[in-house]
C-alpha atoms as a PDB file:
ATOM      1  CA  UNK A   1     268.094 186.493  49.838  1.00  0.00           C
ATOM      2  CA  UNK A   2     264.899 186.027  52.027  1.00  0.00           C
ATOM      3  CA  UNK A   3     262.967 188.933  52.335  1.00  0.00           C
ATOM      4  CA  UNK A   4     259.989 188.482  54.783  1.00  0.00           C
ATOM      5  CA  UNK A   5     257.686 190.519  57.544  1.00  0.00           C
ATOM      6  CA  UNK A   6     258.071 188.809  60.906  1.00  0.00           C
ATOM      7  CA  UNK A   7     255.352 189.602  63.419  1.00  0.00           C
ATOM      8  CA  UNK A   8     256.867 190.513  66.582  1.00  0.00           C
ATOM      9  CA  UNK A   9     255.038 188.496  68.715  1.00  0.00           C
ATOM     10  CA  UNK A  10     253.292 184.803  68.733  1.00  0.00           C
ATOM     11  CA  UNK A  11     249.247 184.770  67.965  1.00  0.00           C
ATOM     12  CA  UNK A  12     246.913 181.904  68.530  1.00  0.00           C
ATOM     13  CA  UNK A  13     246.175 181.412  64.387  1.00  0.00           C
ATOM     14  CA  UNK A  14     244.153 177.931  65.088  1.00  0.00           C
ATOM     15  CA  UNK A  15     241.370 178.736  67.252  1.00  0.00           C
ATOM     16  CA  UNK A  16     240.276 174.758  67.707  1.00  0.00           C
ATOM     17  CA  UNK A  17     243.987 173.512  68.504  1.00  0.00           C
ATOM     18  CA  UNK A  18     245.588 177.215  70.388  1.00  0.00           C
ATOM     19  CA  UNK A  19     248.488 176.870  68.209  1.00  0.00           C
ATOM     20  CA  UNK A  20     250.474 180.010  68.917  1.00  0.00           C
ATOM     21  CA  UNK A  21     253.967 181.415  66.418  1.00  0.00           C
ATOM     22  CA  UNK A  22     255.109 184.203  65.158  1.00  0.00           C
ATOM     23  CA  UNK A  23     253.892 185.157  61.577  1.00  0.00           C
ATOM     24  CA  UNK A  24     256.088 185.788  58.488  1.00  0.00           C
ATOM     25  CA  UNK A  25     254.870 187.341  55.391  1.00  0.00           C
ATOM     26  CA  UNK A  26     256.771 186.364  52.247  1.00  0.00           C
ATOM     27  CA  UNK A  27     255.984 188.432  48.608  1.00  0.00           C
ATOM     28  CA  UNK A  28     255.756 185.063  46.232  1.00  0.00           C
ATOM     29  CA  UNK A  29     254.883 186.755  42.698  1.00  0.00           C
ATOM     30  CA  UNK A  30     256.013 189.884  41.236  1.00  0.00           C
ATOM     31  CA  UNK A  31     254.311 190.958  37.445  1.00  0.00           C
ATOM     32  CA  UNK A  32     254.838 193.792  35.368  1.00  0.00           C
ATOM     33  CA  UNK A  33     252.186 194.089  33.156  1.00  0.00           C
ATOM     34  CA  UNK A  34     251.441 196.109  29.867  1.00  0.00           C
ATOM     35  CA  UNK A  35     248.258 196.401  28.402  1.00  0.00           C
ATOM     36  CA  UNK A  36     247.208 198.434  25.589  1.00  0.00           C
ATOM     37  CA  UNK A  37     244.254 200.213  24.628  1.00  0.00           C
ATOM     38  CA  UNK A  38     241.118 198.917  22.807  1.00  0.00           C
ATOM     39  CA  UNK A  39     240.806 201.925  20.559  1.00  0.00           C
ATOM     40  CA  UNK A  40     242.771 204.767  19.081  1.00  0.00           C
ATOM     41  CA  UNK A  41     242.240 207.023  21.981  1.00  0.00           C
ATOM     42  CA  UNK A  42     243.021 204.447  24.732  1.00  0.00           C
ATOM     43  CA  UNK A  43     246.731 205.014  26.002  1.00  0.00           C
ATOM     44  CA  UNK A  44     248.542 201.181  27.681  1.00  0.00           C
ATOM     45  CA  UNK A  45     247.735 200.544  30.924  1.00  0.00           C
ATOM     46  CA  UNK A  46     251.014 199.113  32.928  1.00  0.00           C
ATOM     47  CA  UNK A  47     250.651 197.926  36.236  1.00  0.00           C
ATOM     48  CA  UNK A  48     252.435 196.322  38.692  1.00  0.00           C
ATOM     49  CA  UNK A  49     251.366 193.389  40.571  1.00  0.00           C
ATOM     50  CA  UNK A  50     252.470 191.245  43.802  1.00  0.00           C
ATOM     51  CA  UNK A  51     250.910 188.484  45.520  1.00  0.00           C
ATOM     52  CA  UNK A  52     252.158 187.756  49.523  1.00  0.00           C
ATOM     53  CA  UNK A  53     251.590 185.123  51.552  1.00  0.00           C
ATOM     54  CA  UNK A  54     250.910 185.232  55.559  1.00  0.00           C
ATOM     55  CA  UNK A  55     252.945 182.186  56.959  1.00  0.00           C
ATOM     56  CA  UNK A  56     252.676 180.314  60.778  1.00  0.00           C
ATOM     57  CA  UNK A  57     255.342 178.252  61.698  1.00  0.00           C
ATOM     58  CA  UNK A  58     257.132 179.897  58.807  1.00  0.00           C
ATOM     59  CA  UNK A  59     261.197 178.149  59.099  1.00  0.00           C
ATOM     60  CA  UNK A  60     259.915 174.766  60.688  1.00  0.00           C
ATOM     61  CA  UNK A  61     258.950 171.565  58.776  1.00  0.00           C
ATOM     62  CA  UNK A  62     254.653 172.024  59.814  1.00  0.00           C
ATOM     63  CA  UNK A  63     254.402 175.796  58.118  1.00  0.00           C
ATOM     64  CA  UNK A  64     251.235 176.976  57.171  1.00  0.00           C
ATOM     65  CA  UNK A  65     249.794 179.129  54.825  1.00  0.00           C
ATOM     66  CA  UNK A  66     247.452 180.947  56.863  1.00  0.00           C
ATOM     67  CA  UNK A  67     245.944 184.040  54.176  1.00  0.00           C
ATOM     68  CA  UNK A  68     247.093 185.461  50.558  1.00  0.00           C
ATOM     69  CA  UNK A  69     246.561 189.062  49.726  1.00  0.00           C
ATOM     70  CA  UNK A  70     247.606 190.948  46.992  1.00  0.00           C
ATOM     71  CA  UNK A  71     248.287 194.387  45.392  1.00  0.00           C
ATOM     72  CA  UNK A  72     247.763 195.908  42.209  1.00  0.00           C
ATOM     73  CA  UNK A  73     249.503 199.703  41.088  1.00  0.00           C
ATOM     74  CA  UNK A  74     249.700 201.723  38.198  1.00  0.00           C
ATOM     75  CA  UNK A  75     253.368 201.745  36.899  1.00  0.00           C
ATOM     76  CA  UNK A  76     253.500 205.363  38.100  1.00  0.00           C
ATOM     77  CA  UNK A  77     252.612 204.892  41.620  1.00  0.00           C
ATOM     78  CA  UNK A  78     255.022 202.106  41.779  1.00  0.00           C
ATOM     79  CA  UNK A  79     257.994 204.170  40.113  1.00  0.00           C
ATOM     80  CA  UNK A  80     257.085 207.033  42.361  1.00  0.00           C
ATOM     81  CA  UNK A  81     257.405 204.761  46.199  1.00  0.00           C
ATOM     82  CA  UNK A  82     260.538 203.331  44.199  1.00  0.00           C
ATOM     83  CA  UNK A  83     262.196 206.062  43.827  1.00  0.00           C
ATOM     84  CA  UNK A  84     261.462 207.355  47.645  1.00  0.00           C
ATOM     85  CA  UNK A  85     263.797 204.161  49.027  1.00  0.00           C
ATOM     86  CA  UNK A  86     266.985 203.919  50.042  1.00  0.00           C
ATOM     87  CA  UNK A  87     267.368 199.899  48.996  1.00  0.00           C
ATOM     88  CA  UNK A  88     269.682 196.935  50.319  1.00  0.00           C
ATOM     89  CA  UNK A  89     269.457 194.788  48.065  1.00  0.00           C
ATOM     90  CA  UNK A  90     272.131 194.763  45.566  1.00  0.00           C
ATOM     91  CA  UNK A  91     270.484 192.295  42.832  1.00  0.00           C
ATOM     92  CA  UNK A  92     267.922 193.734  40.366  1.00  0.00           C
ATOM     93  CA  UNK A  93     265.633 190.744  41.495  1.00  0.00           C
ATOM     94  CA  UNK A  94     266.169 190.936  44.967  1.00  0.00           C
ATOM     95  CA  UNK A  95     265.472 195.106  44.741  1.00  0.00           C
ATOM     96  CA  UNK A  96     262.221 194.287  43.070  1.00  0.00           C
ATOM     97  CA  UNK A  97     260.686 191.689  46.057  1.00  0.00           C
ATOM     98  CA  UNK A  98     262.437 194.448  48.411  1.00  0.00           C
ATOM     99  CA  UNK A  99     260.599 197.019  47.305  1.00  0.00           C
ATOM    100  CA  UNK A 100     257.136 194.797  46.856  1.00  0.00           C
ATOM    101  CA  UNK A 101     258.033 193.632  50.731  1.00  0.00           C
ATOM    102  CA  UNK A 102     258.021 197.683  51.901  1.00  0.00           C
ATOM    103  CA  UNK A 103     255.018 198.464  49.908  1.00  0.00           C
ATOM    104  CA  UNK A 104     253.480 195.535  51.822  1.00  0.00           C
ATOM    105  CA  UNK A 105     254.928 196.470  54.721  1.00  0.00           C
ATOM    106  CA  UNK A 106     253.195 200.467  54.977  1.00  0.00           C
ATOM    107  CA  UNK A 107     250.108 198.723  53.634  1.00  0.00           C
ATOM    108  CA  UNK A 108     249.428 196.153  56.432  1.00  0.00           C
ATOM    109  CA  UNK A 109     245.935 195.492  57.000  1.00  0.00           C
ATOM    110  CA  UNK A 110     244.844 194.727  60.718  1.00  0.00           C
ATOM    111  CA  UNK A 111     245.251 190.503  60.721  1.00  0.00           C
ATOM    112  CA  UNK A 112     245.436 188.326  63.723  1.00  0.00           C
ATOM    113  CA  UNK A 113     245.138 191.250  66.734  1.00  0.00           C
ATOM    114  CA  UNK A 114     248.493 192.544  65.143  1.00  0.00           C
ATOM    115  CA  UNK A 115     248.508 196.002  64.202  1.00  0.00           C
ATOM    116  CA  UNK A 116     251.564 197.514  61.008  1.00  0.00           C
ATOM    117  CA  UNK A 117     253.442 198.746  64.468  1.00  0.00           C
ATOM    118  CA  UNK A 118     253.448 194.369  65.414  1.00  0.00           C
ATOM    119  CA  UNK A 119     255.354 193.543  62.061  1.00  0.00           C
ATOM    120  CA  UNK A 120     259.169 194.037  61.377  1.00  0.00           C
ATOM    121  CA  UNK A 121     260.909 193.801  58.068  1.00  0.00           C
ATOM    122  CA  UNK A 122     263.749 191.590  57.765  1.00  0.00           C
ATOM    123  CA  UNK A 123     265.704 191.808  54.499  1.00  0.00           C
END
């Protein structure tokens, strides 16, 4: 499956050539983590943590990585947005880099002139 963010419209991202394309935003890494305590008192930590990649010229043979960004959440906060999703996927991998590409996808930052209303998820 190819779960990505498409930008709805083209943006110049090389200022010195005026290359213009849309944008695609894959999610490349995925980690639970568990880490426990240094003491007695200290309860494990688990997090969850995903890594995505901003893309021009994303399907052609000249892409280019344009920007990486990533997030990091406590197990709980991930369970919680989870559990508020009505998924597609059908595959325990593919639900995991859905849900990591809808997280991104509420959590755009401003990039490129493109606001989160200029991106569209495509699953």
């Amino acid at each position: 499956m190819s779960h990505k963010i498409v930008s709805n419209s083209s943006v110049v991202h090389n200022a010195q050539t005026r290359e213009t394309s849309l944008l695609t935003i894959t999610v490349n890494e995925v980690n639970f983590t568990a880490r426990t305590g240094f003491g007695p008192i200290e309860s494990p930590q688990h997090t969850v943590q995903f890594q995505a990649v901003v893309w021009a010229n994303y399907s052609s043979s000249n892409s280019s990585r344009l920007h990486s960004f990533g997030h990091t959440l406590p197990s709980q906060d991930w369970s919680t947005f989870t559990e508020a999703l009505t998924l597609t996927s059908t595959g325990s991998y593919d639900q995991v880099l859905e849900t990591a590409l809808l997280y991104v996808s509420e959590h755009l930052e401003p990039m490129f002139g493109l606001t989160e209303a200029d991106w569209t998820v495509s699953l």
